[in-house]
N, C-alpha and C. Protein backbone atom coordinates (compact mmCIF):
# COMPACT_ATOMS: atom_id res chain seq x y z
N UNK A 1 -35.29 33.57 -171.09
CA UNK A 1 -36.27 34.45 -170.50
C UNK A 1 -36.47 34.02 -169.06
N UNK A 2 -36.57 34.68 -168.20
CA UNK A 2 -36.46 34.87 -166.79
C UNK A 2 -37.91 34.14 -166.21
N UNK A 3 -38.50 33.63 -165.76
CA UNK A 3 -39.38 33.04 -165.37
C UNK A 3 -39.91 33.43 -163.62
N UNK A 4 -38.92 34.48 -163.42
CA UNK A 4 -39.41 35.18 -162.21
C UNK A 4 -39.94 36.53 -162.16
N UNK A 5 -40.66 36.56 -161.48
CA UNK A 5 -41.80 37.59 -161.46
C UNK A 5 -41.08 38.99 -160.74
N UNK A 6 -40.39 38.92 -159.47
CA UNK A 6 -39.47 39.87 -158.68
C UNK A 6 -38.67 40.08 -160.36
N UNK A 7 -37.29 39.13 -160.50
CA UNK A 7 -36.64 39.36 -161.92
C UNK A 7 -37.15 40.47 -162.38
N UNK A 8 -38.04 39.88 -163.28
CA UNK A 8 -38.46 40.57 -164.80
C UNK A 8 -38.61 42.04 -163.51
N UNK A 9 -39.95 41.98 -162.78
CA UNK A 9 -39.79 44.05 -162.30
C UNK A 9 -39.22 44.68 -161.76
N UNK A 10 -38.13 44.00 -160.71
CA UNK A 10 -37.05 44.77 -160.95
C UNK A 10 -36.43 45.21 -162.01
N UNK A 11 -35.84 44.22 -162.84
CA UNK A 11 -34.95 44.35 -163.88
C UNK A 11 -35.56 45.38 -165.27
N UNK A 12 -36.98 45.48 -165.14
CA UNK A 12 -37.77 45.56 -165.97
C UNK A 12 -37.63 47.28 -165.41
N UNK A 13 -37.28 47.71 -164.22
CA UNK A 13 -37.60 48.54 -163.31
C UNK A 13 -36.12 49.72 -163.78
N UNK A 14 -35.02 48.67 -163.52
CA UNK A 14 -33.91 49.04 -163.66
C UNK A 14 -33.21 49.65 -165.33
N UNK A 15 -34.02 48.79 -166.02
CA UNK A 15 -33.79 49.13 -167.36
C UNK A 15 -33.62 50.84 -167.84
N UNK A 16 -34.23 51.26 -167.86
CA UNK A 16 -34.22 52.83 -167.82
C UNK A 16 -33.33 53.76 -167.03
N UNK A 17 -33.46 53.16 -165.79
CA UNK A 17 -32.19 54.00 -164.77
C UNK A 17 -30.88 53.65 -165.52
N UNK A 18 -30.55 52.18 -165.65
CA UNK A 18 -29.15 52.18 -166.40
C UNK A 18 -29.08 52.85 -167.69
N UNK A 19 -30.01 53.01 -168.59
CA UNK A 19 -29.90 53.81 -169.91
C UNK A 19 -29.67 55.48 -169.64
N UNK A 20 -30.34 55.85 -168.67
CA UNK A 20 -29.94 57.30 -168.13
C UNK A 20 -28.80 57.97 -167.49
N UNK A 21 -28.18 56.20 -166.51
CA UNK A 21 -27.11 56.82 -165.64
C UNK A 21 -25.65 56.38 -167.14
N UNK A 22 -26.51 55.59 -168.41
CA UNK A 22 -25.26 55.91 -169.10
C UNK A 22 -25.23 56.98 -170.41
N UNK A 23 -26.00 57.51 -170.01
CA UNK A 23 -26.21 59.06 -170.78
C UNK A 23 -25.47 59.82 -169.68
N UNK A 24 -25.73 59.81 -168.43
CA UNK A 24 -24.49 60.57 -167.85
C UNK A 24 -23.13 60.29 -167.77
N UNK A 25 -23.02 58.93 -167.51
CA UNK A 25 -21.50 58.62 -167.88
C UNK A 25 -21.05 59.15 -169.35
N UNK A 26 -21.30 59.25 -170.37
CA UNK A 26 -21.39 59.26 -171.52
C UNK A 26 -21.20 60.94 -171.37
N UNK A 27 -21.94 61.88 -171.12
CA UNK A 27 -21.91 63.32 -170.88
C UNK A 27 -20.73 63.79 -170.11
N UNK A 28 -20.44 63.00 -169.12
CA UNK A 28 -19.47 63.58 -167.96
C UNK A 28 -18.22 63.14 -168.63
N UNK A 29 -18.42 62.53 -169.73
CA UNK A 29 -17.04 61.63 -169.94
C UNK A 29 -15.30 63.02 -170.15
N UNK A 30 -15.74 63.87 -171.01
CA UNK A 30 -14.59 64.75 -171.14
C UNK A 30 -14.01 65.35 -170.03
N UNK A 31 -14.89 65.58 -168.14
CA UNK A 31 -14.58 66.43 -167.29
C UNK A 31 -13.99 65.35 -166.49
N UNK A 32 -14.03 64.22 -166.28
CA UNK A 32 -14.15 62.63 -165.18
C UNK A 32 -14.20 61.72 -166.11
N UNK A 33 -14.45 60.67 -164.97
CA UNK A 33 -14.16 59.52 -165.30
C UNK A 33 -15.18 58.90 -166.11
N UNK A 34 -15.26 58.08 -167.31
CA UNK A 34 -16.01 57.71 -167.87
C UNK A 34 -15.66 58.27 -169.37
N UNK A 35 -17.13 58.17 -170.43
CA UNK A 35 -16.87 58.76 -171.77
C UNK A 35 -17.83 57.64 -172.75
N UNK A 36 -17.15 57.67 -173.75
CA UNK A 36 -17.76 56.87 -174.84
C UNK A 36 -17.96 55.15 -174.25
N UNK A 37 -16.70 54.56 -174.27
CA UNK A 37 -16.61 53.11 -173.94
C UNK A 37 -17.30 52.80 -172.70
N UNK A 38 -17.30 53.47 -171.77
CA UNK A 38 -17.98 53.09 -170.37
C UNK A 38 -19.40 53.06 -170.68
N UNK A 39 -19.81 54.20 -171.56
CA UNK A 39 -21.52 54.12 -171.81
C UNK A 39 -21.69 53.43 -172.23
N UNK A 40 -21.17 52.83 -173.80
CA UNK A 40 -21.48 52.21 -174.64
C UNK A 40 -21.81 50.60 -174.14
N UNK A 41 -20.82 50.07 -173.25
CA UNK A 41 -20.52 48.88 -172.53
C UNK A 41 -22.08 49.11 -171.20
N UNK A 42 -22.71 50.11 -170.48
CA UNK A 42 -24.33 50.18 -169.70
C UNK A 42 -25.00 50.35 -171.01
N UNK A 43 -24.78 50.56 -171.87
CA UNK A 43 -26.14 50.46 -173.22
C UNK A 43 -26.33 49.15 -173.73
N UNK A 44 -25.33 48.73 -173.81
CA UNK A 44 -25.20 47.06 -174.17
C UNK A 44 -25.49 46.28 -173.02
N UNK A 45 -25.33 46.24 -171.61
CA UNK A 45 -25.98 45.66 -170.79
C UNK A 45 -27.16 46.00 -170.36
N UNK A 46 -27.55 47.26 -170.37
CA UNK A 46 -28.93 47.24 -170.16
C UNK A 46 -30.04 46.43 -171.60
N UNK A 47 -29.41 45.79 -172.26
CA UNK A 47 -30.23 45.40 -173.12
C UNK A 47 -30.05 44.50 -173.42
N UNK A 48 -28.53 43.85 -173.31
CA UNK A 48 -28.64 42.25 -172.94
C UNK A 48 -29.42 41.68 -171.44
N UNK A 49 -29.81 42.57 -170.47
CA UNK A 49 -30.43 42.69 -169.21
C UNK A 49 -31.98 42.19 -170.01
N UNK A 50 -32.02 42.91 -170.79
CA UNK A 50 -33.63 42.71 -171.16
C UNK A 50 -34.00 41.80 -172.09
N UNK A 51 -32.76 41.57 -172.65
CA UNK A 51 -33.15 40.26 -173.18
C UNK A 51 -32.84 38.62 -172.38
N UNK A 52 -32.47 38.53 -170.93
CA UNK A 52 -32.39 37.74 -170.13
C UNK A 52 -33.94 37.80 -169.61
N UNK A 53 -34.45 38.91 -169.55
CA UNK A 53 -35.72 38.98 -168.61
C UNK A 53 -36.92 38.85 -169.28
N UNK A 54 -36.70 39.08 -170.79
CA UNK A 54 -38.30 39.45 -171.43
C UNK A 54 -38.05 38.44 -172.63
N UNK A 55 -36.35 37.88 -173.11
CA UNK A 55 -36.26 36.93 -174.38
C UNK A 55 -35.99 37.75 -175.57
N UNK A 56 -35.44 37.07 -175.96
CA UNK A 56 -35.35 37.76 -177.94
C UNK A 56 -36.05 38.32 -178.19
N UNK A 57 -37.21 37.76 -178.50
CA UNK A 57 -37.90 38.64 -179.51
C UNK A 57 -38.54 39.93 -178.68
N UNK A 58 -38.77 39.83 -177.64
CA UNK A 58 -38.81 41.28 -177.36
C UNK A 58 -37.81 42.11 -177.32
N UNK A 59 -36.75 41.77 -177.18
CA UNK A 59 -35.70 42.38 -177.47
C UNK A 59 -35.54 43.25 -178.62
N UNK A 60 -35.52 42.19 -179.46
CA UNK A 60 -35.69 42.23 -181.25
C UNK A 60 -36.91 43.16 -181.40
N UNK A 61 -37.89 43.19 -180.78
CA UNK A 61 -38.53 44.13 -181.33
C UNK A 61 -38.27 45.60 -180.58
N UNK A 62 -37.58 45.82 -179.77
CA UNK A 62 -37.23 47.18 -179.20
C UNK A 62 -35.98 47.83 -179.69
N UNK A 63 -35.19 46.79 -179.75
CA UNK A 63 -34.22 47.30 -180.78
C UNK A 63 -33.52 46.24 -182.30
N UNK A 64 -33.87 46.22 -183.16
CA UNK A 64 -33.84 45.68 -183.93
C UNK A 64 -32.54 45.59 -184.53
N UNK A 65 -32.02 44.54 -185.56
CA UNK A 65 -30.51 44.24 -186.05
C UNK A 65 -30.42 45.49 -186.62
N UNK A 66 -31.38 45.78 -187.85
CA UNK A 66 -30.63 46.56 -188.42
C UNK A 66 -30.65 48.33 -187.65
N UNK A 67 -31.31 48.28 -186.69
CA UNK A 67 -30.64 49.21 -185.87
C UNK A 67 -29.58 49.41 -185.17
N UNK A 68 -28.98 48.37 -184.88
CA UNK A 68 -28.10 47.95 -184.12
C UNK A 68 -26.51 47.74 -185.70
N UNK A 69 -26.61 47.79 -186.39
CA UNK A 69 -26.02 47.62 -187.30
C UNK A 69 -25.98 48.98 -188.22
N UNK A 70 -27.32 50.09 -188.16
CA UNK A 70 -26.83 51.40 -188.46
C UNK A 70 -26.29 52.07 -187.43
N UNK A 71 -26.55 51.98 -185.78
CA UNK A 71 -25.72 52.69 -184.90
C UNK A 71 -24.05 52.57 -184.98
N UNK A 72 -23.86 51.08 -185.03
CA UNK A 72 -22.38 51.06 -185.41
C UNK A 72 -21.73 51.58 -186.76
N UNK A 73 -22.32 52.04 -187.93
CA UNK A 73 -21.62 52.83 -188.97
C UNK A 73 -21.80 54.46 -188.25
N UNK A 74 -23.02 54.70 -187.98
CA UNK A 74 -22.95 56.18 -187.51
C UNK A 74 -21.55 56.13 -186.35
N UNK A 75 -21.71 55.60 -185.37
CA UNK A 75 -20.70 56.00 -184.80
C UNK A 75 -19.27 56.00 -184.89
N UNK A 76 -19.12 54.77 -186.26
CA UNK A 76 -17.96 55.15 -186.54
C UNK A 76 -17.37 56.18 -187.73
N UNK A 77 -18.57 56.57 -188.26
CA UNK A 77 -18.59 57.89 -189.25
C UNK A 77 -18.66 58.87 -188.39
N UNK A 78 -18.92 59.27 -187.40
CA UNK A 78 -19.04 60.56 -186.64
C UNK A 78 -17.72 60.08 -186.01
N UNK A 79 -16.57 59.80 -185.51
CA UNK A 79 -15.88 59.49 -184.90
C UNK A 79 -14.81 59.80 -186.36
N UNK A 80 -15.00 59.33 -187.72
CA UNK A 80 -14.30 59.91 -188.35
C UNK A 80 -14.56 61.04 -188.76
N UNK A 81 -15.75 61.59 -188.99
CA UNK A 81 -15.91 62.84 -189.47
C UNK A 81 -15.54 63.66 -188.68
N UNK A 82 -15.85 63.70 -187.71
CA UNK A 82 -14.86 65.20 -186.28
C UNK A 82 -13.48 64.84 -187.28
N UNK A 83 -12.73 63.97 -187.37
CA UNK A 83 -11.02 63.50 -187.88
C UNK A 83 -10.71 64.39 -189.03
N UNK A 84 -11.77 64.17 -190.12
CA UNK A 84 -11.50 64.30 -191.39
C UNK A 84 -12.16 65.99 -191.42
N UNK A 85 -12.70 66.55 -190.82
CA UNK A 85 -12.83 67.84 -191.04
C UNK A 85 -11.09 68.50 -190.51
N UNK A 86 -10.91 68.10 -189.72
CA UNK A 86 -9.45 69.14 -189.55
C UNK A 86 -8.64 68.93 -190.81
N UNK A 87 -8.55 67.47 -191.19
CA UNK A 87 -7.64 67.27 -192.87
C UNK A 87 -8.22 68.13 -194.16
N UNK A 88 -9.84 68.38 -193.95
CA UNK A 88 -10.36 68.98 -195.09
C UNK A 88 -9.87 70.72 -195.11
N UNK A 89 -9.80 71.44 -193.71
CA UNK A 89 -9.57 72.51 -193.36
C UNK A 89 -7.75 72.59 -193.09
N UNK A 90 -7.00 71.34 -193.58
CA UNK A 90 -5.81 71.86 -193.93
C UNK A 90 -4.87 71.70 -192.43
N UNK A 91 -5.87 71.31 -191.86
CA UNK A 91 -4.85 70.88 -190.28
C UNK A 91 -5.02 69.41 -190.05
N UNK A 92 -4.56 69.07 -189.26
CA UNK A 92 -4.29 67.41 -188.91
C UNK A 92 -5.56 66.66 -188.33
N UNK A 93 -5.47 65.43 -188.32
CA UNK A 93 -6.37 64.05 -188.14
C UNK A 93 -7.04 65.10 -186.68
N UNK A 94 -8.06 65.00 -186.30
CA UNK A 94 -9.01 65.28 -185.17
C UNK A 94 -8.21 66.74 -184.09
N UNK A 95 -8.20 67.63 -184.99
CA UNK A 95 -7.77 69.19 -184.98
C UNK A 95 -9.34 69.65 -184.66
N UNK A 96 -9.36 69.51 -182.98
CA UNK A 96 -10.52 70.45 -182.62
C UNK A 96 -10.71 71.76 -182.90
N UNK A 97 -9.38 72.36 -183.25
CA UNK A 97 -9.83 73.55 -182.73
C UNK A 97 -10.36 74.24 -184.06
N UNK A 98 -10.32 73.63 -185.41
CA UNK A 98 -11.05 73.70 -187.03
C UNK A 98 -12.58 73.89 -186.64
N UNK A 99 -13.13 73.46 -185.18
CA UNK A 99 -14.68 73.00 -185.61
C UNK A 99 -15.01 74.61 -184.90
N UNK A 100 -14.25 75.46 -184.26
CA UNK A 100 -15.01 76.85 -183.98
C UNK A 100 -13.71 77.30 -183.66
N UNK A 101 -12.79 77.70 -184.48
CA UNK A 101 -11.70 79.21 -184.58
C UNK A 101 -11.68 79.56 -183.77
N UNK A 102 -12.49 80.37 -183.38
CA UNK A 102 -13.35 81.73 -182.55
C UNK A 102 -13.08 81.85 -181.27
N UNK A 103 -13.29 80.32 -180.88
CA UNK A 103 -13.36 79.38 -179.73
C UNK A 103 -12.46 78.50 -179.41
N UNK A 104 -11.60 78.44 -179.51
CA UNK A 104 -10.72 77.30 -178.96
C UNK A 104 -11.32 76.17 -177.56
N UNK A 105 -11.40 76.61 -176.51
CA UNK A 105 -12.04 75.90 -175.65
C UNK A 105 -13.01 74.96 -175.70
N UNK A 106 -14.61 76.02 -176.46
CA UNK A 106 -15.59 75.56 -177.19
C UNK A 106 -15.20 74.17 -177.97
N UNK A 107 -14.43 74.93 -179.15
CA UNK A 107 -14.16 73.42 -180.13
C UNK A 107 -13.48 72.38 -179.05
N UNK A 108 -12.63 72.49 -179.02
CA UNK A 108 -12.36 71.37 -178.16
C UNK A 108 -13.39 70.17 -177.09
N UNK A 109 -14.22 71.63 -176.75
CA UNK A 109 -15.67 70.49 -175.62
C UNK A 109 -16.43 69.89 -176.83
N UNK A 110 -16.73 70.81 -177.71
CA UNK A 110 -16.88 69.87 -179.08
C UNK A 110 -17.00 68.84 -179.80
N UNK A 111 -15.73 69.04 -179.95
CA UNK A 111 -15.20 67.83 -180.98
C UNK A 111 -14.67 66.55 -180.08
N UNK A 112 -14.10 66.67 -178.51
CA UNK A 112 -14.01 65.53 -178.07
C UNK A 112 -15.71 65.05 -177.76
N UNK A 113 -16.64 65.64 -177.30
CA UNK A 113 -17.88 65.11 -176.85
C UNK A 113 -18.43 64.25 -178.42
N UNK A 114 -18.57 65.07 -179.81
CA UNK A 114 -18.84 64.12 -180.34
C UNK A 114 -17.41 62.67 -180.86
N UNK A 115 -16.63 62.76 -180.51
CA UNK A 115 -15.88 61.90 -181.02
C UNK A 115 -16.39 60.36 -179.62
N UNK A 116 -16.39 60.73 -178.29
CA UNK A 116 -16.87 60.36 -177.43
C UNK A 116 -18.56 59.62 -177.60
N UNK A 117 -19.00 59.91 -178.12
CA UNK A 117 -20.90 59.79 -179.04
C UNK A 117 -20.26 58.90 -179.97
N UNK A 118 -19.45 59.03 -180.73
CA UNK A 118 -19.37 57.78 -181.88
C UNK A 118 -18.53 56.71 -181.03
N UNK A 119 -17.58 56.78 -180.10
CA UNK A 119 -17.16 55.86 -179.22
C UNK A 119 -18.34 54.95 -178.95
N UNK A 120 -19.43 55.58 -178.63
CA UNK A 120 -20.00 54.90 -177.29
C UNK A 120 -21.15 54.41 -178.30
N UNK A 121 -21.62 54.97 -179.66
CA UNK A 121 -22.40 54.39 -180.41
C UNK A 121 -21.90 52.75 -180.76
N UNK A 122 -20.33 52.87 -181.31
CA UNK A 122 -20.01 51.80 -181.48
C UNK A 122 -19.24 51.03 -180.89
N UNK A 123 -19.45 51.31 -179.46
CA UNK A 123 -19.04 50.21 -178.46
C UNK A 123 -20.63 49.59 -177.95
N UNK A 124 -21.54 50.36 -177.65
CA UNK A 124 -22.89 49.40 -177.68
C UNK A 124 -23.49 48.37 -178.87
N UNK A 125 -22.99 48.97 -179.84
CA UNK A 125 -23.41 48.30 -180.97
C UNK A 125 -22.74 46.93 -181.64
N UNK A 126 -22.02 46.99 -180.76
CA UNK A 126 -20.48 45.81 -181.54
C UNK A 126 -20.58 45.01 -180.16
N UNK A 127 -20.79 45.40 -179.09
CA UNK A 127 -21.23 44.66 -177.51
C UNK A 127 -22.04 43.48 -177.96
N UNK A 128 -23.53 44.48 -178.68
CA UNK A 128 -24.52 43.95 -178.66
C UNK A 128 -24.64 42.80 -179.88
N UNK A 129 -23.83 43.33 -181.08
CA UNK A 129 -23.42 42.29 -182.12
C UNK A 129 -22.86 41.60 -181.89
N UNK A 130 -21.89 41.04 -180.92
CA UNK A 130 -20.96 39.98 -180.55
C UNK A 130 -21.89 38.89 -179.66
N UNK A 131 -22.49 39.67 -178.85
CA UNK A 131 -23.61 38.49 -177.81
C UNK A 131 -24.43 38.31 -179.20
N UNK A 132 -25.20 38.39 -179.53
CA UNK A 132 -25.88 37.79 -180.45
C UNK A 132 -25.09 36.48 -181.40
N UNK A 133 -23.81 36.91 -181.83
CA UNK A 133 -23.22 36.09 -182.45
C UNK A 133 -22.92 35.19 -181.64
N UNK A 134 -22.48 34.70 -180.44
CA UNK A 134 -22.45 34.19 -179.58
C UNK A 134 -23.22 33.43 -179.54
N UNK A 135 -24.62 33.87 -179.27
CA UNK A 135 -25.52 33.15 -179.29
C UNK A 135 -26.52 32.79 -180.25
N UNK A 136 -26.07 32.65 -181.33
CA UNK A 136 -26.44 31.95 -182.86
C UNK A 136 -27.07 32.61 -183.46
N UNK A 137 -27.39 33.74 -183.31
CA UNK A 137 -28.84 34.43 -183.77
C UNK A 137 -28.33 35.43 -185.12
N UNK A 138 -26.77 35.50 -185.65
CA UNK A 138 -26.39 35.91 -187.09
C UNK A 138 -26.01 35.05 -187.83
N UNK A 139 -25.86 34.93 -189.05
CA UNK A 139 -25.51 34.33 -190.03
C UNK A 139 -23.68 33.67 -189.72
């Protein structure tokens, strides 16, 4: 925990801007540069950030293990489920264009944006599980 006063409000300051500018990285990811892994990797530092500045247990109490441990199954169930709907509908492993016929284009912004969302769920979540392990705090 940070013992400086500038620190903690800046950082304390910054926390939010990085969670937003990686909701845009994260959004822009299918048109540019960026996507799932780039967000996922500012979601995990903005919160190893806050746990340098404020300590564990506040940490722990803003986002908790087993939150951090259901984000990483969701995202890697949504990352298979976009997959496994094209196999259920009779076309191949992550067959956008199954999720709207109609639409080709559509499905496609689709099905890569959420496959991109389970990227970035479980690249923050496995970030954030590894520093912890790191630093003794799992079994």
């Amino acid at each position: 925990m940070s013992e400086s006063v500038v620190l903690r409000t800046i950082g304390g300051m910054l926390f939010p801007y990085i969670l937003v500018y990686a909701l845009y990285v994260q959004m822009h990811g299918e048109i540019g540069p960026g996507g799932g892994f780039q967000a996922g990797v500012l979601v995990a530092s903005a919160f190893i950030l806050h746990a340098f500045l404020y300590g564990k247990a506040a940490t722990d109490r803003l986002l908790p293990r087993w939150l951090v441990d259901l984000t990483m199954c969701l995202g890697i169930l949504l990352y298979i489920g976009v997959g496994i709907v094209g196999l259920v509908q009779g076309s191949y492993f992550l067959d956008y264009s199954v999720l709207d016929p109609a639409h080709p284009a559509h499905a496609e912004a689709l099905g890569i944006t959420l496959v991109e969302a389970g990227v970035g769920l479980t690249v923050a979540s496995v970030i954030l599980t590894m520093v912890r392990k790191v630093n003794g705090e799992l079994e």
